[in-house]
Protein backbone atom coordinates (compact mmCIF):
# COMPACT_ATOMS: atom_id res chain seq x y z
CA UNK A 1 -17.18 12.09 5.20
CA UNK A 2 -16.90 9.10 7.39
CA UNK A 3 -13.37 7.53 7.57
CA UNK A 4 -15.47 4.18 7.97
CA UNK A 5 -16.82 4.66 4.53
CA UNK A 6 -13.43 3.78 3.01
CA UNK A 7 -11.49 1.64 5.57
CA UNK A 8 -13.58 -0.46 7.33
CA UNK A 9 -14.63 -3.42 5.59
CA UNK A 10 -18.57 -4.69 5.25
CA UNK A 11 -19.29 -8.23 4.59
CA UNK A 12 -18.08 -10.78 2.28
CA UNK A 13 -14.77 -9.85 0.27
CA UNK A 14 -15.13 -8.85 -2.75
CA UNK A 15 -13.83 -9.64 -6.16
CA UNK A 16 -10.38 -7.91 -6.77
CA UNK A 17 -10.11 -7.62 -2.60
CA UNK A 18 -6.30 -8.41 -0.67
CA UNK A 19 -5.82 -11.59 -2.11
CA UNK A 20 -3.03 -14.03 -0.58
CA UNK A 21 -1.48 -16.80 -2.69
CA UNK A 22 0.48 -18.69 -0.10
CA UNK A 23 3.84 -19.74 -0.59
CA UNK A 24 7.36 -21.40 0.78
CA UNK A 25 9.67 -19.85 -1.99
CA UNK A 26 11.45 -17.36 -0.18
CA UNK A 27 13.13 -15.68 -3.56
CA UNK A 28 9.08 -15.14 -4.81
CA UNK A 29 8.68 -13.14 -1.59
CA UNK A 30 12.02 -11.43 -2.29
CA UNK A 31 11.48 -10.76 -6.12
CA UNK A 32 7.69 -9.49 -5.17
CA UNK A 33 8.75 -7.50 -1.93
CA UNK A 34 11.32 -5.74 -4.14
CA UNK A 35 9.80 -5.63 -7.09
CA UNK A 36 10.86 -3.48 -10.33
CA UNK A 37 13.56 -2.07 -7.78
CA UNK A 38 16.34 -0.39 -9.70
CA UNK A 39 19.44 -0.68 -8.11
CA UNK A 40 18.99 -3.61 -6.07
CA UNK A 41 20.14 -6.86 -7.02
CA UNK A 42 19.05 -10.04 -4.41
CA UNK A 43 21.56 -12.13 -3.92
CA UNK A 44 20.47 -15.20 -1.15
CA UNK A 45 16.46 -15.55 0.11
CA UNK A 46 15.19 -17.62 2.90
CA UNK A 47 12.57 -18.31 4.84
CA UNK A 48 11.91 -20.23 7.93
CA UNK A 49 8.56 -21.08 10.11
CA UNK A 50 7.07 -22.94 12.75
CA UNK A 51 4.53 -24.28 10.10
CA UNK A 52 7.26 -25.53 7.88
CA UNK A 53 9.23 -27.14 11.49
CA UNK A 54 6.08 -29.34 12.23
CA UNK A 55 5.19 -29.57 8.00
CA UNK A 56 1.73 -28.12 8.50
CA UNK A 57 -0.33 -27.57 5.22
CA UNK A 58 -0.90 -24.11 6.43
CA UNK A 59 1.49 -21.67 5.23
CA UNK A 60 2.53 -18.49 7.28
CA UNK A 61 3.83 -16.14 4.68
CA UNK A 62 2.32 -15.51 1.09
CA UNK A 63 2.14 -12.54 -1.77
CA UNK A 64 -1.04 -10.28 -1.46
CA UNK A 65 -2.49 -8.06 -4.15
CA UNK A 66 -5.01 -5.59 -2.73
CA UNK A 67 -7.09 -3.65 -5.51
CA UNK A 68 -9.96 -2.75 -2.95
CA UNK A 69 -7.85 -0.62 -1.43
CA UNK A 70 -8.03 -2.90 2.05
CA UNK A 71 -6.47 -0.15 4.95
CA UNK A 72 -5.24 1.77 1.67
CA UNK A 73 -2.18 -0.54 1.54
CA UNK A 74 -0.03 -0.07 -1.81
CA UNK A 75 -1.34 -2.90 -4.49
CA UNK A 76 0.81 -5.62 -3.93
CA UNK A 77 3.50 -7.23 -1.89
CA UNK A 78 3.76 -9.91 1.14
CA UNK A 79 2.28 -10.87 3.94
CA UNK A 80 3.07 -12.66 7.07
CA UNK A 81 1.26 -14.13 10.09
CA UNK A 82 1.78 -16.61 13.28
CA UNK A 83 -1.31 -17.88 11.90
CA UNK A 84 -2.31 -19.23 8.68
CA UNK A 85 -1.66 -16.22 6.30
CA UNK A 86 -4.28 -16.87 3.46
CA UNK A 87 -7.05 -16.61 6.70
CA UNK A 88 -6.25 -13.09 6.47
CA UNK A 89 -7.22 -11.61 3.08
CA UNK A 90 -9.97 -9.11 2.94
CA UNK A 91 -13.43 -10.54 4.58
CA UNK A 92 -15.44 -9.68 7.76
CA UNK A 93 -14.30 -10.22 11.08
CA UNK A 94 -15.41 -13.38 12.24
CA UNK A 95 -14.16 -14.56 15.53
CA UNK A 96 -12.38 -11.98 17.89
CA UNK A 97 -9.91 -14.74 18.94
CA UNK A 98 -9.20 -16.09 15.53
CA UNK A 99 -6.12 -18.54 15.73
CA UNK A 100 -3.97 -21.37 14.03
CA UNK A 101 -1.78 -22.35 16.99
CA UNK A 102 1.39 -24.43 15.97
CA UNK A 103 3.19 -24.75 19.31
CA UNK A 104 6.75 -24.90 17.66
CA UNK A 105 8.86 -22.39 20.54
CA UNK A 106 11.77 -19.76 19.17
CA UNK A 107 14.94 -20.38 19.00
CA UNK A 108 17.58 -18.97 21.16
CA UNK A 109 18.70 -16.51 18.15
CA UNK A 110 15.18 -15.64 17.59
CA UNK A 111 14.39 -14.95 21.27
CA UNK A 112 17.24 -12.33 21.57
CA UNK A 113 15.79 -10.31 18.39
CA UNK A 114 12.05 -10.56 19.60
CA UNK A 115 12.61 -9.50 23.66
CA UNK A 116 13.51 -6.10 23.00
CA UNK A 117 10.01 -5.76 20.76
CA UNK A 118 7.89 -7.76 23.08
CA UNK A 119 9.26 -7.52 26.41
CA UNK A 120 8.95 -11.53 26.60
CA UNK A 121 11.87 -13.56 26.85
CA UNK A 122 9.65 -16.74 25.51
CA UNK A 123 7.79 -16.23 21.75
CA UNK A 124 6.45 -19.00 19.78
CA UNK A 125 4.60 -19.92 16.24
CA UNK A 126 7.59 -17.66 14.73
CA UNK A 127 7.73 -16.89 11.17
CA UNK A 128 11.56 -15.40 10.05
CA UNK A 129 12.59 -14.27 6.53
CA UNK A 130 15.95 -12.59 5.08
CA UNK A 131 17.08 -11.43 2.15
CA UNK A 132 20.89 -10.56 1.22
CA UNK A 133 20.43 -7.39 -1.44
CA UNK A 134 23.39 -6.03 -3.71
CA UNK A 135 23.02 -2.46 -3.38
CA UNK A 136 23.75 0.16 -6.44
CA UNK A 137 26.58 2.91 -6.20
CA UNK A 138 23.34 5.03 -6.10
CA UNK A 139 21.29 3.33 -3.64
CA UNK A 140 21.01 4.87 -0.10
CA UNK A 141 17.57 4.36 1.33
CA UNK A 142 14.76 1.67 0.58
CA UNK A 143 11.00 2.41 2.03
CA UNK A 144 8.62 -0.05 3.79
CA UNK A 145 5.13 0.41 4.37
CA UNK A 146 3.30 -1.70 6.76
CA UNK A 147 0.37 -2.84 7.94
CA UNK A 148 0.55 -4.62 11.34
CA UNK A 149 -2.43 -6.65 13.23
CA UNK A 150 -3.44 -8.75 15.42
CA UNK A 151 -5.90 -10.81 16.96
CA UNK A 152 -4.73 -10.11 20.92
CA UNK A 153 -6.12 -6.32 20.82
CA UNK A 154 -7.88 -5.45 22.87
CA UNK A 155 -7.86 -8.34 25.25
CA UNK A 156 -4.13 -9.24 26.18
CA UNK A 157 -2.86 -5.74 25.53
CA UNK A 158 -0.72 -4.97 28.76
CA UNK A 159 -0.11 -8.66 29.34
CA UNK A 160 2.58 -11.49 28.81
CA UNK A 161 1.33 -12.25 24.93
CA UNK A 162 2.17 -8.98 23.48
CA UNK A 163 3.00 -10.46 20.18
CA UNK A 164 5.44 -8.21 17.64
CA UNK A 165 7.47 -7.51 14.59
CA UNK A 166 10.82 -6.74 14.01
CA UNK A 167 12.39 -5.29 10.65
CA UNK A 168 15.89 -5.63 10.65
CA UNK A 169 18.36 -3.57 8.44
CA UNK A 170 21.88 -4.35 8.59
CA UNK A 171 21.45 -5.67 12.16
CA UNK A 172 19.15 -2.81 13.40
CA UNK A 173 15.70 -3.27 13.69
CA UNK A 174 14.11 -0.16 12.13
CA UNK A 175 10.19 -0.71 12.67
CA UNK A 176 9.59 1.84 15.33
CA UNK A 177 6.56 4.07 15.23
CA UNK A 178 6.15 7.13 16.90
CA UNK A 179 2.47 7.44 18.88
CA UNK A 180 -0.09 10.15 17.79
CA UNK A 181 0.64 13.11 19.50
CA UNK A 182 4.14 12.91 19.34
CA UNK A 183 6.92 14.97 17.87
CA UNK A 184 10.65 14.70 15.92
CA UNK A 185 13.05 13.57 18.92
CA UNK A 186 10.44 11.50 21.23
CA UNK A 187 11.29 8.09 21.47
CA UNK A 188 10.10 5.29 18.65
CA UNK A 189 7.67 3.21 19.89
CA UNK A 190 8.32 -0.51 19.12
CA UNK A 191 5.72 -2.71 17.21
CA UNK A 192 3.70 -4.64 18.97
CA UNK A 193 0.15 -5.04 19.73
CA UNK A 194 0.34 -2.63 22.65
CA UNK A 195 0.98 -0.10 20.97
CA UNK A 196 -1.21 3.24 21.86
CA UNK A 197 -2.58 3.54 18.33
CA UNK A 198 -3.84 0.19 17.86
CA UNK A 199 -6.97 0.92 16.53
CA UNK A 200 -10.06 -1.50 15.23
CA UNK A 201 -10.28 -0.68 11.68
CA UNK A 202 -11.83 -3.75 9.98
CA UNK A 203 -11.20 -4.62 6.51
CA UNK A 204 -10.00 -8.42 7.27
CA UNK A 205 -10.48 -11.05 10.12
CA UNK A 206 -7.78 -9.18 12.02
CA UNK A 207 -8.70 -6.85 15.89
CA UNK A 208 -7.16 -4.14 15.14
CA UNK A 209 -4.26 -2.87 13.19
CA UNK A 210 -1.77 -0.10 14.44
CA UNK A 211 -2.56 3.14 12.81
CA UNK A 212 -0.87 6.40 14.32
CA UNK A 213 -2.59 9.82 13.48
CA UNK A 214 -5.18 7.10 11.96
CA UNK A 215 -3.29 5.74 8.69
CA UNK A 216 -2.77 2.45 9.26
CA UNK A 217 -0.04 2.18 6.75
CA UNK A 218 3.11 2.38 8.09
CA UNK A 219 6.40 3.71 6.22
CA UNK A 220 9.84 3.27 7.44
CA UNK A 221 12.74 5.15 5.48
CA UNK A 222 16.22 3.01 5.86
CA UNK A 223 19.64 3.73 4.77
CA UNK A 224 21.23 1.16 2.92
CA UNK A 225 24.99 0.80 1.98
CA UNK A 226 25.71 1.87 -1.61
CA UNK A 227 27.85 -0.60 -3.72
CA UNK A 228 27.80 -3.18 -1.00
CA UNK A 229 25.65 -6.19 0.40
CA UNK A 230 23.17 -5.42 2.81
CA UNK A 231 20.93 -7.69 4.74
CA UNK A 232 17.05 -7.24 5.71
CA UNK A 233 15.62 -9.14 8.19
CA UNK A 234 11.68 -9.50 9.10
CA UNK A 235 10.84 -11.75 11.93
CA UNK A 236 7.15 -11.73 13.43
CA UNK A 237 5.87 -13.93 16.46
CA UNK A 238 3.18 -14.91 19.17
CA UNK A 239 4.82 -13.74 22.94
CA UNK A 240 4.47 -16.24 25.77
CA UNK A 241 2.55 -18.97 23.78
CA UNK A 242 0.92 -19.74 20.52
CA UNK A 243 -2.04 -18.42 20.45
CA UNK A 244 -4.25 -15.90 18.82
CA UNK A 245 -2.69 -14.62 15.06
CA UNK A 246 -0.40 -11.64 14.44
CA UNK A 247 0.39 -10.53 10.83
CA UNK A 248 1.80 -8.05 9.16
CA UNK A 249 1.19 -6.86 5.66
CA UNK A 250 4.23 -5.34 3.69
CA UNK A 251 5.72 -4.03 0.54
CA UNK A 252 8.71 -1.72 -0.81
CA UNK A 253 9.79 1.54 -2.37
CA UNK A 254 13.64 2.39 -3.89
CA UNK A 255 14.49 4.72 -6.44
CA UNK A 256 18.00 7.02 -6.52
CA UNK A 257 17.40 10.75 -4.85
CA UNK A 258 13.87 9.08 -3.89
CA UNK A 259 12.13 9.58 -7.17
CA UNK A 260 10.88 7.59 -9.79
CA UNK A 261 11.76 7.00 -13.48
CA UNK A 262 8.88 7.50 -14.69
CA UNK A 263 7.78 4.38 -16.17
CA UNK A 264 4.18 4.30 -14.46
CA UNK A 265 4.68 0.91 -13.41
CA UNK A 266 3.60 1.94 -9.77
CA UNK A 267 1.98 5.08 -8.06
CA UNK A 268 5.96 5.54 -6.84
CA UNK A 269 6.95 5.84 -10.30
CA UNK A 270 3.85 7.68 -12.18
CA UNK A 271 4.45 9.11 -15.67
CA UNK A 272 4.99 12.95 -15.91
CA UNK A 273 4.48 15.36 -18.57
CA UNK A 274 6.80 14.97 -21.47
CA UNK A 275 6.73 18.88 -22.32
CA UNK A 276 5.92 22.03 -20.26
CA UNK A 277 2.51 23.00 -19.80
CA UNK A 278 1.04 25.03 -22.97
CA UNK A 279 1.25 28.80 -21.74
CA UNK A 280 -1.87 29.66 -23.20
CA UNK A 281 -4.41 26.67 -22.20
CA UNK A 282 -1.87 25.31 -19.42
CA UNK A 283 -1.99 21.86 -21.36
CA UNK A 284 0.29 18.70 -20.91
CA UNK A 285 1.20 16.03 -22.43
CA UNK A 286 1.53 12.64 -20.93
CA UNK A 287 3.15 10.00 -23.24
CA UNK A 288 1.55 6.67 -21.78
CA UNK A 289 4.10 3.67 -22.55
CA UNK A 290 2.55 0.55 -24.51
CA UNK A 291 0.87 -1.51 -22.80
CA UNK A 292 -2.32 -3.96 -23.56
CA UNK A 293 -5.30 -3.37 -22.06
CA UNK A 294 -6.33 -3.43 -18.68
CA UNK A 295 -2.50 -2.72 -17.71
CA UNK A 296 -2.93 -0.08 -14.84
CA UNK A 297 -0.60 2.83 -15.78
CA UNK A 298 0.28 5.63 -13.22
CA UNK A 299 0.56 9.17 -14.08
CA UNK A 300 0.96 12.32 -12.59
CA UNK A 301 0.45 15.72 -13.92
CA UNK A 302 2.57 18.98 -12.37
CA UNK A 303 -0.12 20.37 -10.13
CA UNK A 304 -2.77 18.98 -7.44
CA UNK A 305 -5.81 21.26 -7.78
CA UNK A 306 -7.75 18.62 -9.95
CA UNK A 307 -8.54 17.24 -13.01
CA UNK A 308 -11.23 16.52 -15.18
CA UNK A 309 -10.66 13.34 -16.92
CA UNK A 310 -11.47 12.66 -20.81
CA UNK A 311 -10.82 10.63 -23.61
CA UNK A 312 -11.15 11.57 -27.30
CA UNK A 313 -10.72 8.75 -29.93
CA UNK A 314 -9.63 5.13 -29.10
CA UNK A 315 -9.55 4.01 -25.66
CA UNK A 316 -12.12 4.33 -23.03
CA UNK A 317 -11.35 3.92 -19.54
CA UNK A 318 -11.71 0.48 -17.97
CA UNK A 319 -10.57 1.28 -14.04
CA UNK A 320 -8.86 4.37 -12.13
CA UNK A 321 -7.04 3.33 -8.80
CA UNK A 322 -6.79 6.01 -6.26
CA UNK A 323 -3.63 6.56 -4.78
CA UNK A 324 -2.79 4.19 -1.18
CA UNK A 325 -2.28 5.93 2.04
CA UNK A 326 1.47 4.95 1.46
CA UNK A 327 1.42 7.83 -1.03
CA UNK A 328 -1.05 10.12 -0.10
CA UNK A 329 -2.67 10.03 3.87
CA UNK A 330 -5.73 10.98 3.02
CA UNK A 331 -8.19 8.96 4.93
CA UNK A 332 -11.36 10.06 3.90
CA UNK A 333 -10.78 9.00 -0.12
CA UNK A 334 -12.21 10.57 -3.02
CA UNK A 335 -15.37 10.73 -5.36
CA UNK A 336 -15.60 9.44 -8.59
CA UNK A 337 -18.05 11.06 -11.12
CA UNK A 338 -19.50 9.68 -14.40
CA UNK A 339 -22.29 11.96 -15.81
CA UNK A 340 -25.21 12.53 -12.88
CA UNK A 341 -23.71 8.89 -11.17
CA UNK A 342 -20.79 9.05 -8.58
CA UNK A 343 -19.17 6.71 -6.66
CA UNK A 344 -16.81 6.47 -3.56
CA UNK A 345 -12.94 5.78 -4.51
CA UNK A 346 -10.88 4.80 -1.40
CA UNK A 347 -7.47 5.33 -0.89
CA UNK A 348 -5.53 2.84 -2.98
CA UNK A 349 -8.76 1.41 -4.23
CA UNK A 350 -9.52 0.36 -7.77
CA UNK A 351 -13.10 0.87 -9.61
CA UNK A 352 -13.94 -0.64 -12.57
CA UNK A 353 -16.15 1.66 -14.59
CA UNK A 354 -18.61 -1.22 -16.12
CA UNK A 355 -18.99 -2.70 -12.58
CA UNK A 356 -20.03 0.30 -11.08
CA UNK A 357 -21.60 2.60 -13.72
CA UNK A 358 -22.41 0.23 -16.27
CA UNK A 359 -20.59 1.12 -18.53
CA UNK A 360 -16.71 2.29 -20.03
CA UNK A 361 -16.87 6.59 -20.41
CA UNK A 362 -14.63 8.59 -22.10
CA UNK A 363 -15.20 11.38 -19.54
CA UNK A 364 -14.88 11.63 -15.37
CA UNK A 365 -14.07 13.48 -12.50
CA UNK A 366 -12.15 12.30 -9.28
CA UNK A 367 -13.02 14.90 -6.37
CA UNK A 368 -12.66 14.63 -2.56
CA UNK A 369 -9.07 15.32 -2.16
CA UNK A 370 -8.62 17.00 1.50
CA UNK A 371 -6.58 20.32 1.48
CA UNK A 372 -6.08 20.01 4.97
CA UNK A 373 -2.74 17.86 3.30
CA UNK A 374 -1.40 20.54 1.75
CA UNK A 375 -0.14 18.94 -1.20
CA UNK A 376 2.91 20.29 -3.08
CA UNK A 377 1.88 21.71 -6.92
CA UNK A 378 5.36 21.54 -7.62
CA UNK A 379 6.03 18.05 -6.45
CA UNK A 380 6.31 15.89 -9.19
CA UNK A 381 5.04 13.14 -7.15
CA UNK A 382 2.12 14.76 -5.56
CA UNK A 383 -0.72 12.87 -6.66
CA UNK A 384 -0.33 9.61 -8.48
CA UNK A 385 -3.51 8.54 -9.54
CA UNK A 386 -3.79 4.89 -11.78
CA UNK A 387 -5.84 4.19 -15.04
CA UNK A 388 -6.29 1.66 -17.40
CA UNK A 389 -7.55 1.57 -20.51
CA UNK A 390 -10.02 -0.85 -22.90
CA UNK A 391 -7.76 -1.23 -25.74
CA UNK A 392 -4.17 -1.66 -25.74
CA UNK A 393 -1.83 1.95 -25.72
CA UNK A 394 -0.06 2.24 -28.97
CA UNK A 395 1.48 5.97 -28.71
CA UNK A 396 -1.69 7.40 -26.24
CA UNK A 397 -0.69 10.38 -25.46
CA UNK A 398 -2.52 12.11 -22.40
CA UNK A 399 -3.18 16.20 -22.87
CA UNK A 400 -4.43 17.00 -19.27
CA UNK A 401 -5.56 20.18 -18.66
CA UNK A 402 -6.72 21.98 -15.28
CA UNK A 403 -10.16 23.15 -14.79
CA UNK A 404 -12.36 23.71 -11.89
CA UNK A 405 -15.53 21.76 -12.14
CA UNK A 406 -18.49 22.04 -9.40
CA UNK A 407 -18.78 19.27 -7.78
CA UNK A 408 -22.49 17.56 -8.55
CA UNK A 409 -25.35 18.48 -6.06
CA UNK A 410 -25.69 15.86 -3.90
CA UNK A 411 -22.04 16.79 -2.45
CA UNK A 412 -22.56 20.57 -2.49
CA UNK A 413 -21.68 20.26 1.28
CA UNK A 414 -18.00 19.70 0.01
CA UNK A 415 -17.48 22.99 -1.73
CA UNK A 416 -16.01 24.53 1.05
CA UNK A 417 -12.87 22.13 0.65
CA UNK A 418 -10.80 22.03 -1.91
CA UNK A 419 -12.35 19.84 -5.04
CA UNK A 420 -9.37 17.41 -7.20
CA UNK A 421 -10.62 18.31 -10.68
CA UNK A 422 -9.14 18.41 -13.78
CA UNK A 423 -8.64 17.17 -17.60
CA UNK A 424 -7.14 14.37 -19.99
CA UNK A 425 -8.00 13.68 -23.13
CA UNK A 426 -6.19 11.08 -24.69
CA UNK A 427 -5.59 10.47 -28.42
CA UNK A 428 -4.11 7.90 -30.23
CA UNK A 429 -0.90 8.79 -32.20
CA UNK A 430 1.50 6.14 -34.30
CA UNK A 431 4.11 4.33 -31.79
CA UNK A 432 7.49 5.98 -32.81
């Protein structure tokens, strides 16, 4: 299956696509970037930009939601640009030199971060936001994923304007990528738009979008200092003048020991089986929290060979989300199958069941997963996968069972890899 088929998007932007609500208030982009993250208290929030300097009616940093699944970034968090941010939600590429140029130069301060990334000692149209976080006695690592653009590629790569971002932890920036190819111990590669593995996977108005080994979401694991203030810094600009956009998408992961707590609020925190699996029919049960309908709740059952999904009594099922490259780096996607119908699922992608089948089942099967990943079956964590349901969850309780289903006919040319099948049935039972 074509990597195109999920990544690259085709005309105008659909319903439900990356969305940007623009916005000035520096703690919204603090609450949203860290979101729901236990341990982590933020403390001071600010944000500063050349389109606030000159008070432009463009903005240059918003909040994004993303349930298309645009470059299989996670479902939410912030975005950034030396442009106008909300020009870069999910859409067709229109112009190849797409720009909102507000001539405002860095500052002195801003210039010494930025030269090391760019290799410019002049950058302009910056856009600069800190956070001060209170960290937990239990809190040693936060984890950024990132998607990073730009509207230079391919045309001033290996010139003056080699626009970049910096992601700075405690003082050091941490946003260094290592290129395809390479190995533990080469050097980090610094972001910026000349980059080897800039590649020109559409999905938005934006060239290209760095994407080593092909995924263009990014993830950086930083230590943070437990039981102590720590300061993260993001600062994104045009090099050598103002023109032609740069932006970066982003959002955040923390949890202690690097798990979740298994409130399926997000694919980094699915819910897990509440008992061991039934020795005889290898059942499990999977307590769903309340939750009213159309709430997308993650879960996670112990293994990754598959699942066939069903629901018996109450609910139907309104969407699934697949999980985002973040997660899982599975390029391709998956398949979603209602009765003789199926449908393509990219990575972080939602469908909605009525939109695309016509209708809400009570039974389905996600396929496609690539076993060239070599997924875990005893990580916990292996493979989130989202649902919601039609009627609020009062006690649902999930019994998912393993099973190996064929895969329907017209993709009998995937039964040579390994088919992501398997079983829930959900039932309702009185809330406790």
């Amino acid at each position: 299956m074509a990597i195109a088929a999920f990544l690259v998007g085709v005309g105008a932007a659909p319903a439900g696509a990356i969305a940007i609500v623009p916005t000035n208030d520096a703690f919204g982009l603090a609450n949203t970037l860290f979101l729901d993250l236990p341990g982590l208290t933020v403390n001071n929030a600010s944000l500063s930009s050349a389109a606030q300097d000159i008070r432009s009616a463009s903005f240059q940093a918003g909040t994004y939601t993303n349930l298309t699944g645009t470059y299989g970034l996670p479902l939410s968090g912030i975005a950034l640009s030396t442009g106008n941010v909300t020009d870069y939600a999910t859409g067709p590429n229109t112009d190849v030199g797409f720009s909102t140029d507000f001539g405002v130069p860095a500052s002195d301060a801003q210039n010494a971060l930025l030269t090391p990334i760019t290799g410019q000692l002049d950058h302009f149209d910056v856009v600069q936001f800190d956070i001060e976080f209170f960290a937990g006695p239990n809190a040693t690592r936060v984890i950024f994923f990132a998607t990073f653009g730009s509207e230079e590629w391919p045309a001033y790569v290996g010139t003056d304007f080699n626009d970049g971002v910096g992601l700075f932890v405690n003082g050091v920036n941490v946003a260094g990528v290592l290129p395809t190819g390479g190995v533990a111990g080469d050097p980090l590669l610094p972001v910026n738009i000349g980059h080897p593995d800039m590649s020109p996977i559409t999905g938005t108005e934006i060239n290209a979008v760095l994407a080593p080994n092909g995924n263009p979401v990014l993830r950086f694991d930083v230590p943070i200092n437990p039981a102590e203030m720590n300061s993260f810094r993001i600062i994104l600009a045009d090099a050598g003048d103002s023109s032609l956009d740069t932006t970066v998408y982003l959002s955040s992961f923390f949890s202690p020991n690097g798990i979740g707590n298994g409130l399926g609020g997000s694919e980094f925190d699915p819910v897990l089986p509440a008992n061991p699996a039934d020795p005889v029919t290898g059942t499990w049960d999977i307590q769903i929290p309340d939750v009213p309908a159309g709430t997308t709740v993650w879960i996670d059952p112990l293994i990754t060979v598959g699942f066939e999904y069903a629901v018996l009594g109450g609910p139907e099922f309104l969407t699934v989300t697949a999980p985002s490259l973040a997660t899982i780096p599975d390029l391709d996607g998956y398949f979603i199958t209602v009765g003789a119908a199926t449908a393509p699922l990219g990575p972080g992608a939602t469908l909605n069941f009525l939109e695309t089948f016509g209708l809400t089942p009570i039974l389905f099967i996600l396929s496609g997963i690539d076993p060239k990943l070599g997924l875990d079956p005893d990580d916990p964590d292996a493979f989130p996968i989202g649902i919601s349901l039609t009627a609020d969850s009062s006690g649902t309780t999930i019994l998912v069972t393993p099973s190996v289903v064929p895969l329907p006919p017209a993709f009998a040319l995937y039964l040579g890899a390994l088919a992501f099948l398997g079983a829930l049935a959900y039932r309702r039972q009185r809330s406790v």
